[in-house]
N, C-alpha and C. Protein backbone atom coordinates (compact mmCIF):
# COMPACT_ATOMS: atom_id res chain seq x y z
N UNK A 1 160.98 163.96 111.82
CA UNK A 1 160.74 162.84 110.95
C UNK A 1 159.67 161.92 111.47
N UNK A 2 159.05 160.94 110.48
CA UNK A 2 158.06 160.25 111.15
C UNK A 2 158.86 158.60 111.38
N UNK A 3 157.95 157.87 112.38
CA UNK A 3 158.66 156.44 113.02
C UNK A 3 157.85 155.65 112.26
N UNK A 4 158.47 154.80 111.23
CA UNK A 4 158.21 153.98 110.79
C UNK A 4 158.43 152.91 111.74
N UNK A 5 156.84 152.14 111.66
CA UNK A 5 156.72 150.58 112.38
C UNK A 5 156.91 149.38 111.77
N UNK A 6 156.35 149.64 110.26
CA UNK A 6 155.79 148.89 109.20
C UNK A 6 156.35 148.69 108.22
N UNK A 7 157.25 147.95 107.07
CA UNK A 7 157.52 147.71 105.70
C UNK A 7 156.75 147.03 105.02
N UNK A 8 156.62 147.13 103.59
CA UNK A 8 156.48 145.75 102.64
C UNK A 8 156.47 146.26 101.59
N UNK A 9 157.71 145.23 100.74
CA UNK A 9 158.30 144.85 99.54
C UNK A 9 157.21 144.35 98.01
N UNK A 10 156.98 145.21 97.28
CA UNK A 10 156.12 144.64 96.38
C UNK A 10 157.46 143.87 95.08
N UNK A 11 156.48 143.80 93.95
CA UNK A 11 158.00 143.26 93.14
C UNK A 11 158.91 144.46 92.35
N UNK A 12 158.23 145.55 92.45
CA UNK A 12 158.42 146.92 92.24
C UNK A 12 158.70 148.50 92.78
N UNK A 13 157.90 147.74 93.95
CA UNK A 13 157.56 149.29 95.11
C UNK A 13 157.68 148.79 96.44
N UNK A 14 157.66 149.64 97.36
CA UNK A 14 157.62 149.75 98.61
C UNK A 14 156.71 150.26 99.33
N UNK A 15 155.95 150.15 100.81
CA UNK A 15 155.33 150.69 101.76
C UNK A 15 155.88 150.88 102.68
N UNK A 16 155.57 151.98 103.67
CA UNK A 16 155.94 152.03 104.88
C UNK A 16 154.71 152.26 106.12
N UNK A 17 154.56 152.16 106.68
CA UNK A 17 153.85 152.32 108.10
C UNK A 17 154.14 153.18 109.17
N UNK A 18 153.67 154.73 109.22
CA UNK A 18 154.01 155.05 110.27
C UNK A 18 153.25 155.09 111.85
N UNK A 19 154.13 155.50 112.53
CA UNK A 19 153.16 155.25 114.15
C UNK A 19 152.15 156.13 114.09
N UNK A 20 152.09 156.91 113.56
CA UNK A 20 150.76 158.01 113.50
C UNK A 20 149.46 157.04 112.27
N UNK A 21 149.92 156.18 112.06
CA UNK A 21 149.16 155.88 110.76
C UNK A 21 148.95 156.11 109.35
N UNK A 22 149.56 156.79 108.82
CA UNK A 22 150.36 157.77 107.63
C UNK A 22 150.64 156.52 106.87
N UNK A 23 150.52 156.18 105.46
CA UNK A 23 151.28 155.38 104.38
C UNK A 23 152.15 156.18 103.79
N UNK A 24 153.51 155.79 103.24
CA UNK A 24 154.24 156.06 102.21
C UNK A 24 154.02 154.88 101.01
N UNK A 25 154.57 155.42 100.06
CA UNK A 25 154.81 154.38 98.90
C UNK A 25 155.84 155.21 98.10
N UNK A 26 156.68 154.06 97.39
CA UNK A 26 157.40 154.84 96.41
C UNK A 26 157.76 153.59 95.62
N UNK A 27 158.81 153.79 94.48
CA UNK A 27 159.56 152.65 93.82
C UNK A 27 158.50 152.91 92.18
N UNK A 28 157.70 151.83 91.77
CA UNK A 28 157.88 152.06 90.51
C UNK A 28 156.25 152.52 90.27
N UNK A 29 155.72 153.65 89.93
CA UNK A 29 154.01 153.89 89.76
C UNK A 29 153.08 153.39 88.95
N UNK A 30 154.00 152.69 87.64
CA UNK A 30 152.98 151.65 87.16
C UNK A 30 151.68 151.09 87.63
N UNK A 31 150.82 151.57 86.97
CA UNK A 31 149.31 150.50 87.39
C UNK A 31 148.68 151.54 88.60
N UNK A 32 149.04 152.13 89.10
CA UNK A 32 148.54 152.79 90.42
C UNK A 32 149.00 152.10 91.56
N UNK A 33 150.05 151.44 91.79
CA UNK A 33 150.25 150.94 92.66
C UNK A 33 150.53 150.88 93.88
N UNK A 34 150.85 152.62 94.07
CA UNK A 34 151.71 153.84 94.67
C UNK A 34 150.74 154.80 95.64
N UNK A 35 149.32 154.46 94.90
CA UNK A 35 148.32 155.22 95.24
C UNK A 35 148.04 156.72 95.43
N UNK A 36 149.19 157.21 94.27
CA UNK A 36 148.92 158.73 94.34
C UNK A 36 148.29 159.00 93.37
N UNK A 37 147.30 158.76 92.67
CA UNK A 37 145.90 159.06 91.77
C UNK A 37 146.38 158.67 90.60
N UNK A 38 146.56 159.97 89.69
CA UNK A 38 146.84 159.66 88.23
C UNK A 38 148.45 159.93 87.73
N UNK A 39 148.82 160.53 88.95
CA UNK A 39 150.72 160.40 88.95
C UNK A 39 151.23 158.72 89.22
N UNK A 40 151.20 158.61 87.25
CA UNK A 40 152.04 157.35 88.02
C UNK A 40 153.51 157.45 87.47
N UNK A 41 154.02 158.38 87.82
CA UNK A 41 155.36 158.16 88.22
C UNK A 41 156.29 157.78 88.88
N UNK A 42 157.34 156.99 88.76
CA UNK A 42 157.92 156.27 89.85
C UNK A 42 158.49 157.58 91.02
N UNK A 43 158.76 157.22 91.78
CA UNK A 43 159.37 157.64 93.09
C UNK A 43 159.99 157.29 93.81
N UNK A 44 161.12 158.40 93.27
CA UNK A 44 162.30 158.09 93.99
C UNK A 44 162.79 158.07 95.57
N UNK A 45 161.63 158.72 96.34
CA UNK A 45 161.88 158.65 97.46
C UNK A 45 160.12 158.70 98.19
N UNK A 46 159.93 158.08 99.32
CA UNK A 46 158.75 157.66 99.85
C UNK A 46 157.89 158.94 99.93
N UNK A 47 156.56 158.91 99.46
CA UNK A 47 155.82 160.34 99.53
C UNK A 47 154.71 159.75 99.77
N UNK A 48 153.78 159.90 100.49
CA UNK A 48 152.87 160.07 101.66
C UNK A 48 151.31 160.18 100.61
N UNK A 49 150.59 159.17 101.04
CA UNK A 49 149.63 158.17 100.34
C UNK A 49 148.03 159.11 100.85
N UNK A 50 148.21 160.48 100.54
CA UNK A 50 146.97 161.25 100.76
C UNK A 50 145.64 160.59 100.84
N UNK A 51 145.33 159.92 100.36
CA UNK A 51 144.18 158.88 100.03
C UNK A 51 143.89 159.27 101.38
N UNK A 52 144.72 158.53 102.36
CA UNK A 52 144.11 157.74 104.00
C UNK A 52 144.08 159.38 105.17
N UNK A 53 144.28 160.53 104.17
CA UNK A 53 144.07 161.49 105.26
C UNK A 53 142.88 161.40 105.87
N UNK A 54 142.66 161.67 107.68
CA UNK A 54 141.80 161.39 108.12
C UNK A 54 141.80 159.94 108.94
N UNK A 55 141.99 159.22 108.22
CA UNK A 55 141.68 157.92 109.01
C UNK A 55 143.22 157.00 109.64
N UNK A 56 143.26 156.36 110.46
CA UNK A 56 144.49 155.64 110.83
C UNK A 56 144.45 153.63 110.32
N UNK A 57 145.76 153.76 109.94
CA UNK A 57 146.02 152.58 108.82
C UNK A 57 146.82 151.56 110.14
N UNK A 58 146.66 150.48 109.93
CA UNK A 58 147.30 149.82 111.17
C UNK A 58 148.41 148.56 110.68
N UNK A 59 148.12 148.41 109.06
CA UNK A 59 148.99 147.08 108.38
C UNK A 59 149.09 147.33 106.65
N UNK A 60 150.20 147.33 106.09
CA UNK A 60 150.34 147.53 104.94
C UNK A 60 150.62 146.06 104.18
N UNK A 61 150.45 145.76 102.96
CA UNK A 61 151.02 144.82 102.56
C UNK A 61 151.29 145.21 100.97
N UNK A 62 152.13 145.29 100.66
CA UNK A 62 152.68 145.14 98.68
C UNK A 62 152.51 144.01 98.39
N UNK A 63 151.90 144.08 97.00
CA UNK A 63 152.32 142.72 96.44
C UNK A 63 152.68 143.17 95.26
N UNK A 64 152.30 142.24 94.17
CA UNK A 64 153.43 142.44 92.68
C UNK A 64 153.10 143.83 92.04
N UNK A 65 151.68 143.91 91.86
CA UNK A 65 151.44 145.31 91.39
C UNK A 65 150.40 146.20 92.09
N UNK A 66 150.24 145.26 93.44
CA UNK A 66 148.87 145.86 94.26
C UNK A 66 149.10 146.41 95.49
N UNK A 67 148.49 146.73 96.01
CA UNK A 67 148.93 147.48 97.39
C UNK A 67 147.20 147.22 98.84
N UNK A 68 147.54 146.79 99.68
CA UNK A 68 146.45 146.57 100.68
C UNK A 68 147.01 147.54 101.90
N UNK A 69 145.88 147.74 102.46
CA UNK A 69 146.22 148.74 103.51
C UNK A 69 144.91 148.25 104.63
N UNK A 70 144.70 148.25 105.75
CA UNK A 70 143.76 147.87 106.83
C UNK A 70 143.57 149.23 107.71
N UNK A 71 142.78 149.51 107.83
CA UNK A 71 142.45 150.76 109.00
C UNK A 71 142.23 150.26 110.06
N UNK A 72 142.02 151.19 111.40
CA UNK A 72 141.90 150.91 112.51
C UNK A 72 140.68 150.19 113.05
N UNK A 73 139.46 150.50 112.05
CA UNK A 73 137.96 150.37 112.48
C UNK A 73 138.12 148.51 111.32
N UNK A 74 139.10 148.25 110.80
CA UNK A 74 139.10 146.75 110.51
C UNK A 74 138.75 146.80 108.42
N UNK A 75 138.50 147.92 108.27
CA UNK A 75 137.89 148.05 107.00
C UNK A 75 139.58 147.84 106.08
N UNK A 76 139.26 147.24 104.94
CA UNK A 76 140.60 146.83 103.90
C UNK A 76 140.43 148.02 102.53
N UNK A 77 141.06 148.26 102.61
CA UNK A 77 141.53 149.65 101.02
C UNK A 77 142.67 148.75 100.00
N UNK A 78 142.31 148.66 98.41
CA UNK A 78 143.06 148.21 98.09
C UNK A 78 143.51 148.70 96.65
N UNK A 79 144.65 149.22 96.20
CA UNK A 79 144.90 149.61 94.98
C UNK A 79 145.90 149.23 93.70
N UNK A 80 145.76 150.19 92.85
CA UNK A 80 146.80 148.97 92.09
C UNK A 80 146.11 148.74 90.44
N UNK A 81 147.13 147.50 90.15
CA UNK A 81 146.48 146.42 89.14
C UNK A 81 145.46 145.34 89.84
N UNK A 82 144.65 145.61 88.74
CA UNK A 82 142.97 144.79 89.23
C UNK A 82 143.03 143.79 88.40
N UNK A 83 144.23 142.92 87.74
CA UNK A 83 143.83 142.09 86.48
C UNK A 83 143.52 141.03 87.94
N UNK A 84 142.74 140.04 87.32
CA UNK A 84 142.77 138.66 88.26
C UNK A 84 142.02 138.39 89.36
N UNK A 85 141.76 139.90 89.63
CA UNK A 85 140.41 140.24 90.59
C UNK A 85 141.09 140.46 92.19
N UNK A 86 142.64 140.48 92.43
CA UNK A 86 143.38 140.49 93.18
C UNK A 86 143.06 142.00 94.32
N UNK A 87 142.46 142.93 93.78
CA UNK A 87 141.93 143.63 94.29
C UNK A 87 140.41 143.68 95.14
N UNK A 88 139.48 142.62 95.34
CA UNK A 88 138.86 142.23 96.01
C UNK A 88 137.61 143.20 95.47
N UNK A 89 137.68 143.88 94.21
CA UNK A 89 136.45 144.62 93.87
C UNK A 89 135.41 144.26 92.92
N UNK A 90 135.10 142.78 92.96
CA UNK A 90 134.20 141.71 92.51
C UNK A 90 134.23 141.93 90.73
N UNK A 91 133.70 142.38 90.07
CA UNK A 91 133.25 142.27 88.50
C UNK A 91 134.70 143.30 88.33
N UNK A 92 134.84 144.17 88.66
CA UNK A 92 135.51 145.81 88.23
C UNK A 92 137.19 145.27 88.39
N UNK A 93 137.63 144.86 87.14
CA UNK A 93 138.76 144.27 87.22
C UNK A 93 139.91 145.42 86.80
N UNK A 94 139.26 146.46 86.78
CA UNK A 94 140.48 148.24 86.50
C UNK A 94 141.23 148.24 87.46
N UNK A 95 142.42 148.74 86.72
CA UNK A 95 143.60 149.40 87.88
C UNK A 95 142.80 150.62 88.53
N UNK A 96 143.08 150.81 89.66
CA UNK A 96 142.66 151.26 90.75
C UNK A 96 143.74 152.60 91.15
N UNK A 97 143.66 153.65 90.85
CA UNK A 97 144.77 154.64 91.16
C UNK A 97 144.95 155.05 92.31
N UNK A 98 143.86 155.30 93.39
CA UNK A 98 143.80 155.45 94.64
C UNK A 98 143.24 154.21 95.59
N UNK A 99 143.46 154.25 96.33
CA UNK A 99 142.95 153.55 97.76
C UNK A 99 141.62 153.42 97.14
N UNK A 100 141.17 151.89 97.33
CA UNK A 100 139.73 151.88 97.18
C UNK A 100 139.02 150.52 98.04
N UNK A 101 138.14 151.31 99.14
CA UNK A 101 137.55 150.19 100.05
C UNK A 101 137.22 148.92 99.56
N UNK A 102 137.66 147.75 99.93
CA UNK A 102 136.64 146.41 99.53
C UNK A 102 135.45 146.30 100.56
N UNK A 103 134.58 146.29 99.36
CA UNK A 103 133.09 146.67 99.76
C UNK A 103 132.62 145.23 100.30
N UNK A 104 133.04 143.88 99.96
CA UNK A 104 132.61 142.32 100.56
C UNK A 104 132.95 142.01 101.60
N UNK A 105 133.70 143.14 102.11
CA UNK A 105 133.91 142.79 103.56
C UNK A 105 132.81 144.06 104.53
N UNK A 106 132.28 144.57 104.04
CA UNK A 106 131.19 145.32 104.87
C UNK A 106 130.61 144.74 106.17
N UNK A 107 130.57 145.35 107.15
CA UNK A 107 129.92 144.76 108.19
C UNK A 107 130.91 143.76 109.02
N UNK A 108 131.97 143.23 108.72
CA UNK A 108 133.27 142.71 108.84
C UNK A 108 134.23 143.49 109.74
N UNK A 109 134.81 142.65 110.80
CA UNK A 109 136.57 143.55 111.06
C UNK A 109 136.98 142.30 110.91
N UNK A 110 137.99 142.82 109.76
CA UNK A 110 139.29 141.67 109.61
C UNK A 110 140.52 142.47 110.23
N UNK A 111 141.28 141.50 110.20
CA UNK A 111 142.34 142.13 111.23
C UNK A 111 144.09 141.86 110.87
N UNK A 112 144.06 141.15 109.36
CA UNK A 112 145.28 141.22 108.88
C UNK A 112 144.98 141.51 107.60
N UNK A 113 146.30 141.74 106.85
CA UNK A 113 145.93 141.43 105.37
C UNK A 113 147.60 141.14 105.07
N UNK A 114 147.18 140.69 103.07
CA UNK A 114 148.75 140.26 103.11
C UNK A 114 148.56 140.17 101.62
N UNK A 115 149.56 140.76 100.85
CA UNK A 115 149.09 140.65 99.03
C UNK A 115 150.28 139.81 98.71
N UNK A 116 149.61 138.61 97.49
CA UNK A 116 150.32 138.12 96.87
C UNK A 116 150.78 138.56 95.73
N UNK A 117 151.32 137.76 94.85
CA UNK A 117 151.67 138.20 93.43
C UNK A 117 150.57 138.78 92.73
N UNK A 118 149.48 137.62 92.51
CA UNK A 118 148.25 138.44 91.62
C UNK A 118 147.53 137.74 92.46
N UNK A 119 147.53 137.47 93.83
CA UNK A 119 146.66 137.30 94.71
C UNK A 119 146.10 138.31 95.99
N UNK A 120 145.54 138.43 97.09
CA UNK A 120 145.21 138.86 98.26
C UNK A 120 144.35 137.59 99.33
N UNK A 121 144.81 138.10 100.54
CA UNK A 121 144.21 137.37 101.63
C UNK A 121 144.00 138.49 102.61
């Protein structure tokens, strides 16, 4: 089995964090929130966020319908519902089905993240 380090509670879904760097998501797939592409079916049990194969994830955060994720090299991935601009992808206010880099932080290491309702920080 893998060691989860990491949780967070969206108003719908769940994340997990493992020590290898691995995302889960499960709970409700609405909007892409889940980040398994165009399956948005809910899930009933945590299944493993292909998007981030390859790279290591170090902080998850859910929020109401969005999902943030941070990699090791500091770069932010964010998916989901885009109403409100809560997804950090400037004009392109679409739900987002997979993991998708925020490009305004280029050149940047940030080093937390944390999703609100229809916000992000």
């Amino acid at each position: 089995g893998q060691r989860v380090v990491a949780v967070s509670a969206g108003e719908y879904h769940s994340l997990a964090l493992t020590a290898d760097g691995s995302v889960f998501a499960w709970g409700k797939g609405g909007h892409g929130c889940l980040g398994h592409g165009e399956d948005l079916s809910n899930q009933l049990l945590p299944k493993k966020v292909e998007a981030f194969a390859g790279q290591r994830v170090v902080a998850v955060s859910a929020g109401e319908y969005h999902s943030l994720a941070l990699t090791a090299d500091g770069s932010v991935f964010a998916w989901g519902k885009g109403g409100h601009g809560c997804l950090g992808h400037g004009e392109d206010l679409s739900n987002q089905l997979l993991p998708k880099k925020i490009e305004a932080f280029a050149g940047q290491r940030i080093v937390a993240v944390s999703a609100g309702d229809m916000h992000s920080l």
